[in-house]
Protein backbone atom coordinates (compact mmCIF):
# COMPACT_ATOMS: atom_id res chain seq x y z
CA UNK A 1 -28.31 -29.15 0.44
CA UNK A 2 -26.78 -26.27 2.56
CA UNK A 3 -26.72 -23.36 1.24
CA UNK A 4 -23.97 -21.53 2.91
CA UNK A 5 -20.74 -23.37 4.87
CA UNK A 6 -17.34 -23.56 5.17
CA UNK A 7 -17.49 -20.42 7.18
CA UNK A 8 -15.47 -20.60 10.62
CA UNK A 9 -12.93 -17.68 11.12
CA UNK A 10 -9.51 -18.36 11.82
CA UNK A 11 -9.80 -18.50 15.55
CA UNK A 12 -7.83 -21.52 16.28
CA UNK A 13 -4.57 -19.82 14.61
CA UNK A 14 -2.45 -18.33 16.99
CA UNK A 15 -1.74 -14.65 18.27
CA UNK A 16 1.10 -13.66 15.63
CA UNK A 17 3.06 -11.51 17.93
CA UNK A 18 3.77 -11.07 21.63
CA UNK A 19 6.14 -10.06 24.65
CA UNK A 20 7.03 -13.26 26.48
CA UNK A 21 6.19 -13.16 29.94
CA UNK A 22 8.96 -13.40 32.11
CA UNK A 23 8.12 -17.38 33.44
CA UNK A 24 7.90 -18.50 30.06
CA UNK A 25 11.13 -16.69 29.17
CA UNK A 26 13.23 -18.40 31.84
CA UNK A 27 11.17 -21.89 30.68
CA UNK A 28 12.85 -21.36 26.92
CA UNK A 29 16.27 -21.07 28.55
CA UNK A 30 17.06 -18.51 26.35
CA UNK A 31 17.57 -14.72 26.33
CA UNK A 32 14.05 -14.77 24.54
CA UNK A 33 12.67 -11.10 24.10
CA UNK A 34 9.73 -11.06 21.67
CA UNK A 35 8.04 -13.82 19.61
CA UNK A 36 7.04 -13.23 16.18
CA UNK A 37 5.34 -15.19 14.00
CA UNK A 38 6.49 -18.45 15.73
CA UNK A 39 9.95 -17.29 15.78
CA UNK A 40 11.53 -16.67 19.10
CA UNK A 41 13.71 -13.51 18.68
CA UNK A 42 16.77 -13.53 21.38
CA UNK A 43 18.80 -10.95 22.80
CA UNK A 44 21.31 -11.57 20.39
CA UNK A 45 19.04 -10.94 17.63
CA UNK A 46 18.96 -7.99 19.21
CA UNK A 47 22.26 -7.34 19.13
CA UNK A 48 22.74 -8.20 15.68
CA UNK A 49 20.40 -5.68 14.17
CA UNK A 50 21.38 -2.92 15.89
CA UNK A 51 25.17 -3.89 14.76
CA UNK A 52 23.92 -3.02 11.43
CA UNK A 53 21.93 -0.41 12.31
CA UNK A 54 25.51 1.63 13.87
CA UNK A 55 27.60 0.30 11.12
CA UNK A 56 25.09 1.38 7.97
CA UNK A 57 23.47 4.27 9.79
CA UNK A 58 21.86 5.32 6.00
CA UNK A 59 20.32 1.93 5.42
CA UNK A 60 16.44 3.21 5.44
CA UNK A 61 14.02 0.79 6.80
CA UNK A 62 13.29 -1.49 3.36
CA UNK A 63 16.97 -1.74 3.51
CA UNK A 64 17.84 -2.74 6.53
CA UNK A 65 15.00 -5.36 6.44
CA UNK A 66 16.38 -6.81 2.87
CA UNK A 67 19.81 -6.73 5.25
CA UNK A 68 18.30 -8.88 8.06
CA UNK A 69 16.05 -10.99 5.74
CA UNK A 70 19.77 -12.07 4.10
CA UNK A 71 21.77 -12.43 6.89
CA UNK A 72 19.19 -14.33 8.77
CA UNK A 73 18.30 -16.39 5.19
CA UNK A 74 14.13 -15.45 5.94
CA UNK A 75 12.89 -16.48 2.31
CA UNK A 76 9.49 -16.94 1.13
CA UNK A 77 9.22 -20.67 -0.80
CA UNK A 78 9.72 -18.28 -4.49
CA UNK A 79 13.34 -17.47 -3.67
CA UNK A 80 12.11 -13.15 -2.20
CA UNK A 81 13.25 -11.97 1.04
CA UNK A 82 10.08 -12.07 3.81
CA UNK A 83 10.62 -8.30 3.77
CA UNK A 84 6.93 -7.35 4.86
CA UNK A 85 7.27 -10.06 8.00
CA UNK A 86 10.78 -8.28 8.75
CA UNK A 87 9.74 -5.02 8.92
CA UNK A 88 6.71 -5.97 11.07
CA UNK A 89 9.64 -7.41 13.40
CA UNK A 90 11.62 -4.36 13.15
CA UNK A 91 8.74 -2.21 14.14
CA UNK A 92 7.85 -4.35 16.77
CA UNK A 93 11.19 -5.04 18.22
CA UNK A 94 11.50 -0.65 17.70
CA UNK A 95 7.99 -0.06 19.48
CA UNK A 96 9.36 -2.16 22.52
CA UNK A 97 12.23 -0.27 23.10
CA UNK A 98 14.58 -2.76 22.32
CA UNK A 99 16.42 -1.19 19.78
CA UNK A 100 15.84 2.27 17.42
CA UNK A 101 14.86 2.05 13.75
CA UNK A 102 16.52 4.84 11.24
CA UNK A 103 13.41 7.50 10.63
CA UNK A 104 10.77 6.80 8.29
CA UNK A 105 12.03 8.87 4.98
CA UNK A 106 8.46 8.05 3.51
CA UNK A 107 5.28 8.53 4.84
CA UNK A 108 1.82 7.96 2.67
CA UNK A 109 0.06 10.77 1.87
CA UNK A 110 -3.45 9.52 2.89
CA UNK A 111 -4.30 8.77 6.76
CA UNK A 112 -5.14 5.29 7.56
CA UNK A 113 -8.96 4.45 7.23
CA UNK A 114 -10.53 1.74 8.77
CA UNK A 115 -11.91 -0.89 5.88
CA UNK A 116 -15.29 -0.46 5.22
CA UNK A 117 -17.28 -3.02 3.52
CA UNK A 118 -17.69 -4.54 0.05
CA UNK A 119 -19.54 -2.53 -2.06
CA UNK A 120 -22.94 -3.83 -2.98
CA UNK A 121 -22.98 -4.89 -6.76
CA UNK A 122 -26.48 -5.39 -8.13
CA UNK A 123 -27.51 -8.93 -9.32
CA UNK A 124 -30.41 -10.64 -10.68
CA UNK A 125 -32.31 -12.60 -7.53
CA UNK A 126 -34.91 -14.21 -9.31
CA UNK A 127 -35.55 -17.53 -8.56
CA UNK A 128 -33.45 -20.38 -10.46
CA UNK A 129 -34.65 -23.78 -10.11
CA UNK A 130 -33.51 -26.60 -11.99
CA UNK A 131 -31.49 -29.99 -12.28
CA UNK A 132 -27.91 -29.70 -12.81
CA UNK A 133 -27.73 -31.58 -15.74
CA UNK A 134 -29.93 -28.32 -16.78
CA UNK A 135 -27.78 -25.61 -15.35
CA UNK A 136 -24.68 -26.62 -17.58
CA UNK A 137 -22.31 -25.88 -18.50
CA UNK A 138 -21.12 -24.03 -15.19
CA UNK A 139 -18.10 -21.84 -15.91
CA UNK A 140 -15.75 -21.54 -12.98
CA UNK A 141 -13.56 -18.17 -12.98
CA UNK A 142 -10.82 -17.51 -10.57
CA UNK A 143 -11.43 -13.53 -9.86
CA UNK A 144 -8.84 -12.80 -7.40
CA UNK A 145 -6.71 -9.81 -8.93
CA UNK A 146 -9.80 -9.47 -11.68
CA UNK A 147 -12.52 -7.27 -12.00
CA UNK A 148 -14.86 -9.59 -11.02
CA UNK A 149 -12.99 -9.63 -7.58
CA UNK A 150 -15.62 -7.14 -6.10
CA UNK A 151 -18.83 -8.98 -7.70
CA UNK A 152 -17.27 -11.78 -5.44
CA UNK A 153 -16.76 -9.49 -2.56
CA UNK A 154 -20.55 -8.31 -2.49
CA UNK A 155 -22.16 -11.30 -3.17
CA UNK A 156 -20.58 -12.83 0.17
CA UNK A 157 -20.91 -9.54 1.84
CA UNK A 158 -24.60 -9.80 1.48
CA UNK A 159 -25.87 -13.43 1.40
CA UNK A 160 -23.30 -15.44 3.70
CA UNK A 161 -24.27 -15.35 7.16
CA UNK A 162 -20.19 -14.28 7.86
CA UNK A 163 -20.15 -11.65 5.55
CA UNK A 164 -16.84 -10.53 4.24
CA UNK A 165 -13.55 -9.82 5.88
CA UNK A 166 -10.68 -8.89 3.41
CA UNK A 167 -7.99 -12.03 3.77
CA UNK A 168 -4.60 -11.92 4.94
CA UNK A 169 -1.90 -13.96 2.92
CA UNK A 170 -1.99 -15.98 -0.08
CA UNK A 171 -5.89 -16.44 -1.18
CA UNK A 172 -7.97 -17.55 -4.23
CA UNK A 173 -11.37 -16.77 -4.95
CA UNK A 174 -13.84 -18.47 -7.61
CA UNK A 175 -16.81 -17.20 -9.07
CA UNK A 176 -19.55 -19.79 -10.32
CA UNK A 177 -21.51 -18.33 -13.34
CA UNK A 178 -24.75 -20.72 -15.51
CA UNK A 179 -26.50 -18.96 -17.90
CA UNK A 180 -24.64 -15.85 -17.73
CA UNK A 181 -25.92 -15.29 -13.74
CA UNK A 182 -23.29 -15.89 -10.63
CA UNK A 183 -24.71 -18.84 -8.83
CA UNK A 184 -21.79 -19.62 -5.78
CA UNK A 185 -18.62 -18.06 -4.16
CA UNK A 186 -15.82 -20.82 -3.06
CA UNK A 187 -12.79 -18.65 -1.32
CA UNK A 188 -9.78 -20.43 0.08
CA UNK A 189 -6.67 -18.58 2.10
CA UNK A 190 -3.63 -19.89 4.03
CA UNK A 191 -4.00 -22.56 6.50
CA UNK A 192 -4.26 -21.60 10.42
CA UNK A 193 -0.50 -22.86 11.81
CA UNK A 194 -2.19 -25.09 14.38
CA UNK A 195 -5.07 -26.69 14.17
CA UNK A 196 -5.37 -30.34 16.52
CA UNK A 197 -7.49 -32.28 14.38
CA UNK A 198 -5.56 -31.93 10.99
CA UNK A 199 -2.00 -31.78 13.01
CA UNK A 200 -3.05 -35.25 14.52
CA UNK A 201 -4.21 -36.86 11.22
CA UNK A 202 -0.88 -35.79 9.10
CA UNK A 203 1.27 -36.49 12.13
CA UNK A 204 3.59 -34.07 11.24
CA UNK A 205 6.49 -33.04 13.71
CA UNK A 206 6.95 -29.20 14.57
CA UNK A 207 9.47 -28.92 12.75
CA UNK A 208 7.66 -30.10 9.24
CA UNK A 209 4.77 -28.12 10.29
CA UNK A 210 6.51 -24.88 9.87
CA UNK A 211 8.31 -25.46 7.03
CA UNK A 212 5.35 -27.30 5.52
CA UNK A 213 1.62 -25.67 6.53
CA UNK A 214 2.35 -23.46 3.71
CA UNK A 215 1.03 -26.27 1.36
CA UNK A 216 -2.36 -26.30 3.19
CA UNK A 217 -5.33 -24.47 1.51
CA UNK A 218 -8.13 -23.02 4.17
CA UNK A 219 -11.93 -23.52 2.96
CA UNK A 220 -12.57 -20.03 4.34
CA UNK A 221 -16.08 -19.56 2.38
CA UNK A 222 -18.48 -22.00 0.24
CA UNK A 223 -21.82 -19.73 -1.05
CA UNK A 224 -24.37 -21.29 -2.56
CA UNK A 225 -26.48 -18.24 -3.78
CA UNK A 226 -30.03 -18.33 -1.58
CA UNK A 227 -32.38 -17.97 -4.71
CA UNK A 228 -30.07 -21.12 -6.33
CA UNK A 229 -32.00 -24.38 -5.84
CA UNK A 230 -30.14 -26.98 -7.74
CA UNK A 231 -30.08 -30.65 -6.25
CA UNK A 232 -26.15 -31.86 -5.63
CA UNK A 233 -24.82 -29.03 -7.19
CA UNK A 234 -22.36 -28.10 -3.60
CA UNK A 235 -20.86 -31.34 -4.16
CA UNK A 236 -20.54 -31.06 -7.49
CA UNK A 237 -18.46 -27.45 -7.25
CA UNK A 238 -16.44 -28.59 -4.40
CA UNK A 239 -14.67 -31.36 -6.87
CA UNK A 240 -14.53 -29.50 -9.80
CA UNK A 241 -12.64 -26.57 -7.89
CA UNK A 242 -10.63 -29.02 -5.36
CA UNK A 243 -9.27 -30.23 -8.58
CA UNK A 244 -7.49 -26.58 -10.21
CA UNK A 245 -7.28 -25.15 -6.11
CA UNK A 246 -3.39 -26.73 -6.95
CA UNK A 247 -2.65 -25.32 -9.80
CA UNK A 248 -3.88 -21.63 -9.82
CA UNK A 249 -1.97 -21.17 -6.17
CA UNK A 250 1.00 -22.53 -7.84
CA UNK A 251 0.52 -19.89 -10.46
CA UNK A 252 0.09 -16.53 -8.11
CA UNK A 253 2.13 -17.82 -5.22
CA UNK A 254 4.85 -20.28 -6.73
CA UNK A 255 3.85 -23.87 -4.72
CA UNK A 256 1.45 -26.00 -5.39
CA UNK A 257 -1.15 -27.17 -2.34
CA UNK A 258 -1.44 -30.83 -1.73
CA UNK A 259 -4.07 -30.77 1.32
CA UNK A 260 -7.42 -29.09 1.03
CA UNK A 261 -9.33 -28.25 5.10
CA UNK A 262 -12.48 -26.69 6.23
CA UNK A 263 -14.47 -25.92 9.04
CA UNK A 264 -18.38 -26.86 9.88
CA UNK A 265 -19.99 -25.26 12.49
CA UNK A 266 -22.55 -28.75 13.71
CA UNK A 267 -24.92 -26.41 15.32
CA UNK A 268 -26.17 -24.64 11.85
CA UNK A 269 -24.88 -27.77 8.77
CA UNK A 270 -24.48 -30.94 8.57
CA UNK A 271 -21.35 -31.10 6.08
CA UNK A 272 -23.95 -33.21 3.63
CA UNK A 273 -21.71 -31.55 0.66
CA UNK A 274 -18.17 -32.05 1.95
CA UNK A 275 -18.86 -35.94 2.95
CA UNK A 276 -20.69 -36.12 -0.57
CA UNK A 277 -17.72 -35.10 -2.28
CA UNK A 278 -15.19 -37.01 0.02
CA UNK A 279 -14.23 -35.05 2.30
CA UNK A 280 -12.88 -36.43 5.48
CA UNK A 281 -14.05 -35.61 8.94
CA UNK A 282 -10.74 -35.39 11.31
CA UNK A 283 -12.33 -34.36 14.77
CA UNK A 284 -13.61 -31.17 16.55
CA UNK A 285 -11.88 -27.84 17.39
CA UNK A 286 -11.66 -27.13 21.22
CA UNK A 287 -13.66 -24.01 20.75
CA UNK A 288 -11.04 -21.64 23.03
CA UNK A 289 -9.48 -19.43 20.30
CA UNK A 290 -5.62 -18.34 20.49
CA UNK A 291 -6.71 -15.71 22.83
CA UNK A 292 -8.16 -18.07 25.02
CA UNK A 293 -7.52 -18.04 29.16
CA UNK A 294 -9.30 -20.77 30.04
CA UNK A 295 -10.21 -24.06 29.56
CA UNK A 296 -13.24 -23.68 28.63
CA UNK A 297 -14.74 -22.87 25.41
CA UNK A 298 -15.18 -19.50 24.66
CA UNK A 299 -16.41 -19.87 20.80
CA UNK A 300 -18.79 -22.27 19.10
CA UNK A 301 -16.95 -26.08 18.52
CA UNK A 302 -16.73 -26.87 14.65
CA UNK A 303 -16.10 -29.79 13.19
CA UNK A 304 -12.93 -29.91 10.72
CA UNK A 305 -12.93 -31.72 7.61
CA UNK A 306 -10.14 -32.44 5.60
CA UNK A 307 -9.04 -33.77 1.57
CA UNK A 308 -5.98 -34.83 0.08
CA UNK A 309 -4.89 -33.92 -3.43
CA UNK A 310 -2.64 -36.06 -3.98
CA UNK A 311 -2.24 -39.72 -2.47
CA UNK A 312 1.30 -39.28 -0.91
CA UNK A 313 0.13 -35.96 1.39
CA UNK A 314 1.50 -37.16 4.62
CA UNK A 315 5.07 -37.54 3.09
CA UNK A 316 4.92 -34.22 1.65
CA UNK A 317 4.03 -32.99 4.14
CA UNK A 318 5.88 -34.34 6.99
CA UNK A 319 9.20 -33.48 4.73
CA UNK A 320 11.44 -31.39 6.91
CA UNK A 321 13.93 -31.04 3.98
CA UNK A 322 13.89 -30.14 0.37
C-alpha cells in the first residue's frame, strides 16, 4: 500500500499571464496586447478602461475593477464580480505601460513577507498496526477554514515527500482521525486548465473547457501517515471522501464537482490505491511544464488518473451553455 501519492505539482497548467510576442500577435489577427488568464486583452480593451478611467477620475482601484468586471460581465459561477482577477489585469495592463491606474489610497501596514512554512504541530508517532475492520470507525473532517487547518498543514509539511505549498483557488482539505489520533491528509484544489490526457478522454471543445474546468477537482495530496500500517485502508479513504468531495465544494464555493483527477509519479508508486478504488488511468503527461522551451522533457512524466462522480460527466462537462 503506498504510503504517500497523489503528489505532482501543477506544472502542466499554464503561465497565467504574459506579453505576447510580436509573431504571435500578428498570428491572432488582432490588436492583442497582453494575455491574462486565457483571455486575450486587445487594444480596445485598452481603450475602454482608460475611457473610464478619464470619465470617473475618483473611481479608486476596487472601483474601477467592480466597473470593468460589469461592463465586461467577468462573473465567478456564484453570481460576484472576478474582482481579484481584474485588478491583477489592471495592475498588469498599469505595470506595462499601457494605461495609468488612479493611486493606491490604501496601502497595508505590514511589508510583504515571504511564506514560511507550516508550523510543526506535535503528534503521537507511535506505531499503529491493525486491520481496518479494527481501526473503525474513521471520522473524516473537512478542516479547511477550521482550526484543525494547521494540524493538516504540518502533518504534510513533515511526512509527504512534497511538503506543503499554501494552494491557490478554491481547495478542500480532510483530516482522517481513528481512535482519537490523525491517521491521513487527502487535499484537493482547482483543476490545471490543460492537461492532454483528461482533455482527450472528456473530449471537450475549448470553448466548454473554459467555461467548464471549474467543475474539475485536483488530487493535489493523499498522506497516509508513515507509522499507519493498515491493509486497504488508501482505497478505502479515497471512496469514502470521493463521495462528499461534491458536496462540501458546493458548500464553500457554490458548484458542485462532477470529475475527480490525480497525478502518479511511475518512478516512486504504482497507483495500487487509485486502480483499487476505480480510478481510471487516462495516459501520461509530456513532462515539459508551461514554462517549457523545448521538446523535451524537462520534469519527471506522471501518469494521470481520472474518476467520474456522476455517470453523465462528459455532457456536463462538454456543456458550453447553461
Amino acid at each position: 500500500m503506498p504510503r504517500r501519492g497523489g503528489g505532482a505539482s501543477r506544472r502542466d497548467s499554464p503561465r497565467e499571464t504574459c506579453v505576447l510576442p510580436r509573431a504571435l500577435l500578428r498570428s491572432l489577427g488582432v490588436d492583442a496586447v497582453l494575455r491574462y488568464r486565457g483571455r486575450t486583452i486587445t487594444r480596445p480593451d485598452v481603450e475602454f478602461v482608460r475611457d473610464v478611467i478619464t470619465a470617473q477620475p475618483q473611481l479608486s482601484r476596487r472601483a474601477l475593477s467592480f466597473a470593468v468586471c460589469t461592463a465586461w460581465q467577468w462573473q465567478q459561477p456564484n453570481g460576484q464580480p472576478c474582482d481579484g482577477v481584474c485588478r491583477g489585469l489592471l495592475l498588469a495592463l498599469h505595470r506595462a505601460g499601457h494605461l495609468v491606474l488612479p493611486p493606491a489610497r490604501w496601502r497595508t501596514a505590514k511589508p510583504w513577507r515571504p511564506r514560511t512554512g507550516a508550523p510543526v504541530v506535535r503528534v503521537d508517532t507511535s506505531s499503529l498496526t491493525a486491520s481496518l475492520h479494527a481501526l473503525r470507525p474513521l471520522e473524516i473532517r473537512q478542516v479547511r477554514r477550521t482550526p484543525d487547518e494547521g494540524l493538516f498543514n504540518s502533518l504534510l509539511a513533515q511526512y509527504h515527500y512534497l511538503g506543503y505549498q499554501q494552494p491557490v483557488g478554491a481547495h478542500l482539505k480532510y483530516l482522517v482521525w481513528a481512535a482519537g489520533r490523525p491517521v491521513a491528509c487527502v487535499a484537493w484544489g482547482s483543476a490545471p486548465r490543460h492537461l492532454g490526457p483528461r482533455d482527450r478522454c472528456i473530449g471537450w471543445s475549448t470553448a466548454a473547457r473554459r467555461r467548464n474546468v471549474r467543475f474539475i477537482a485536483y488530487n493535489s495530496r493523499f498522506l497516509i501517515l508513515p507509522w499507519v500500517t493498515v491493509p486497504h485502508l488508501a482505497s478505502h479513504l479515497l471512496g469514502r471522501v470521493a463521495a462528499r468531495v461534491s458536496a462540501d465544494w458546493q458548500r464553500l464555493y457554490g458548484h458542485p464537482i462532477y470529475f475527480l483527477e490525480t497525478f502518479i509519479d511511475p518512478a516512486r508508486f504504482r497507483g495500487t490505491c487509485y486502480r483499487a478504488a476505480n480510478w481510471r488511468v487516462l495516459g501520461r503527461t509530456t513532462g515539459r511544464g508551461h514554462n517549457a522551451r523545448t521538446m523535451r522533457p524537462t520534469q519527471p512524466i506522471k501518469e494521470v488518473l481520472g474518476y467520474p462522480l456522476v455517470p453523465d460527466f462528459r455532457m456536463r462537462l462538454t456543456r458550453t451553455t447553461p
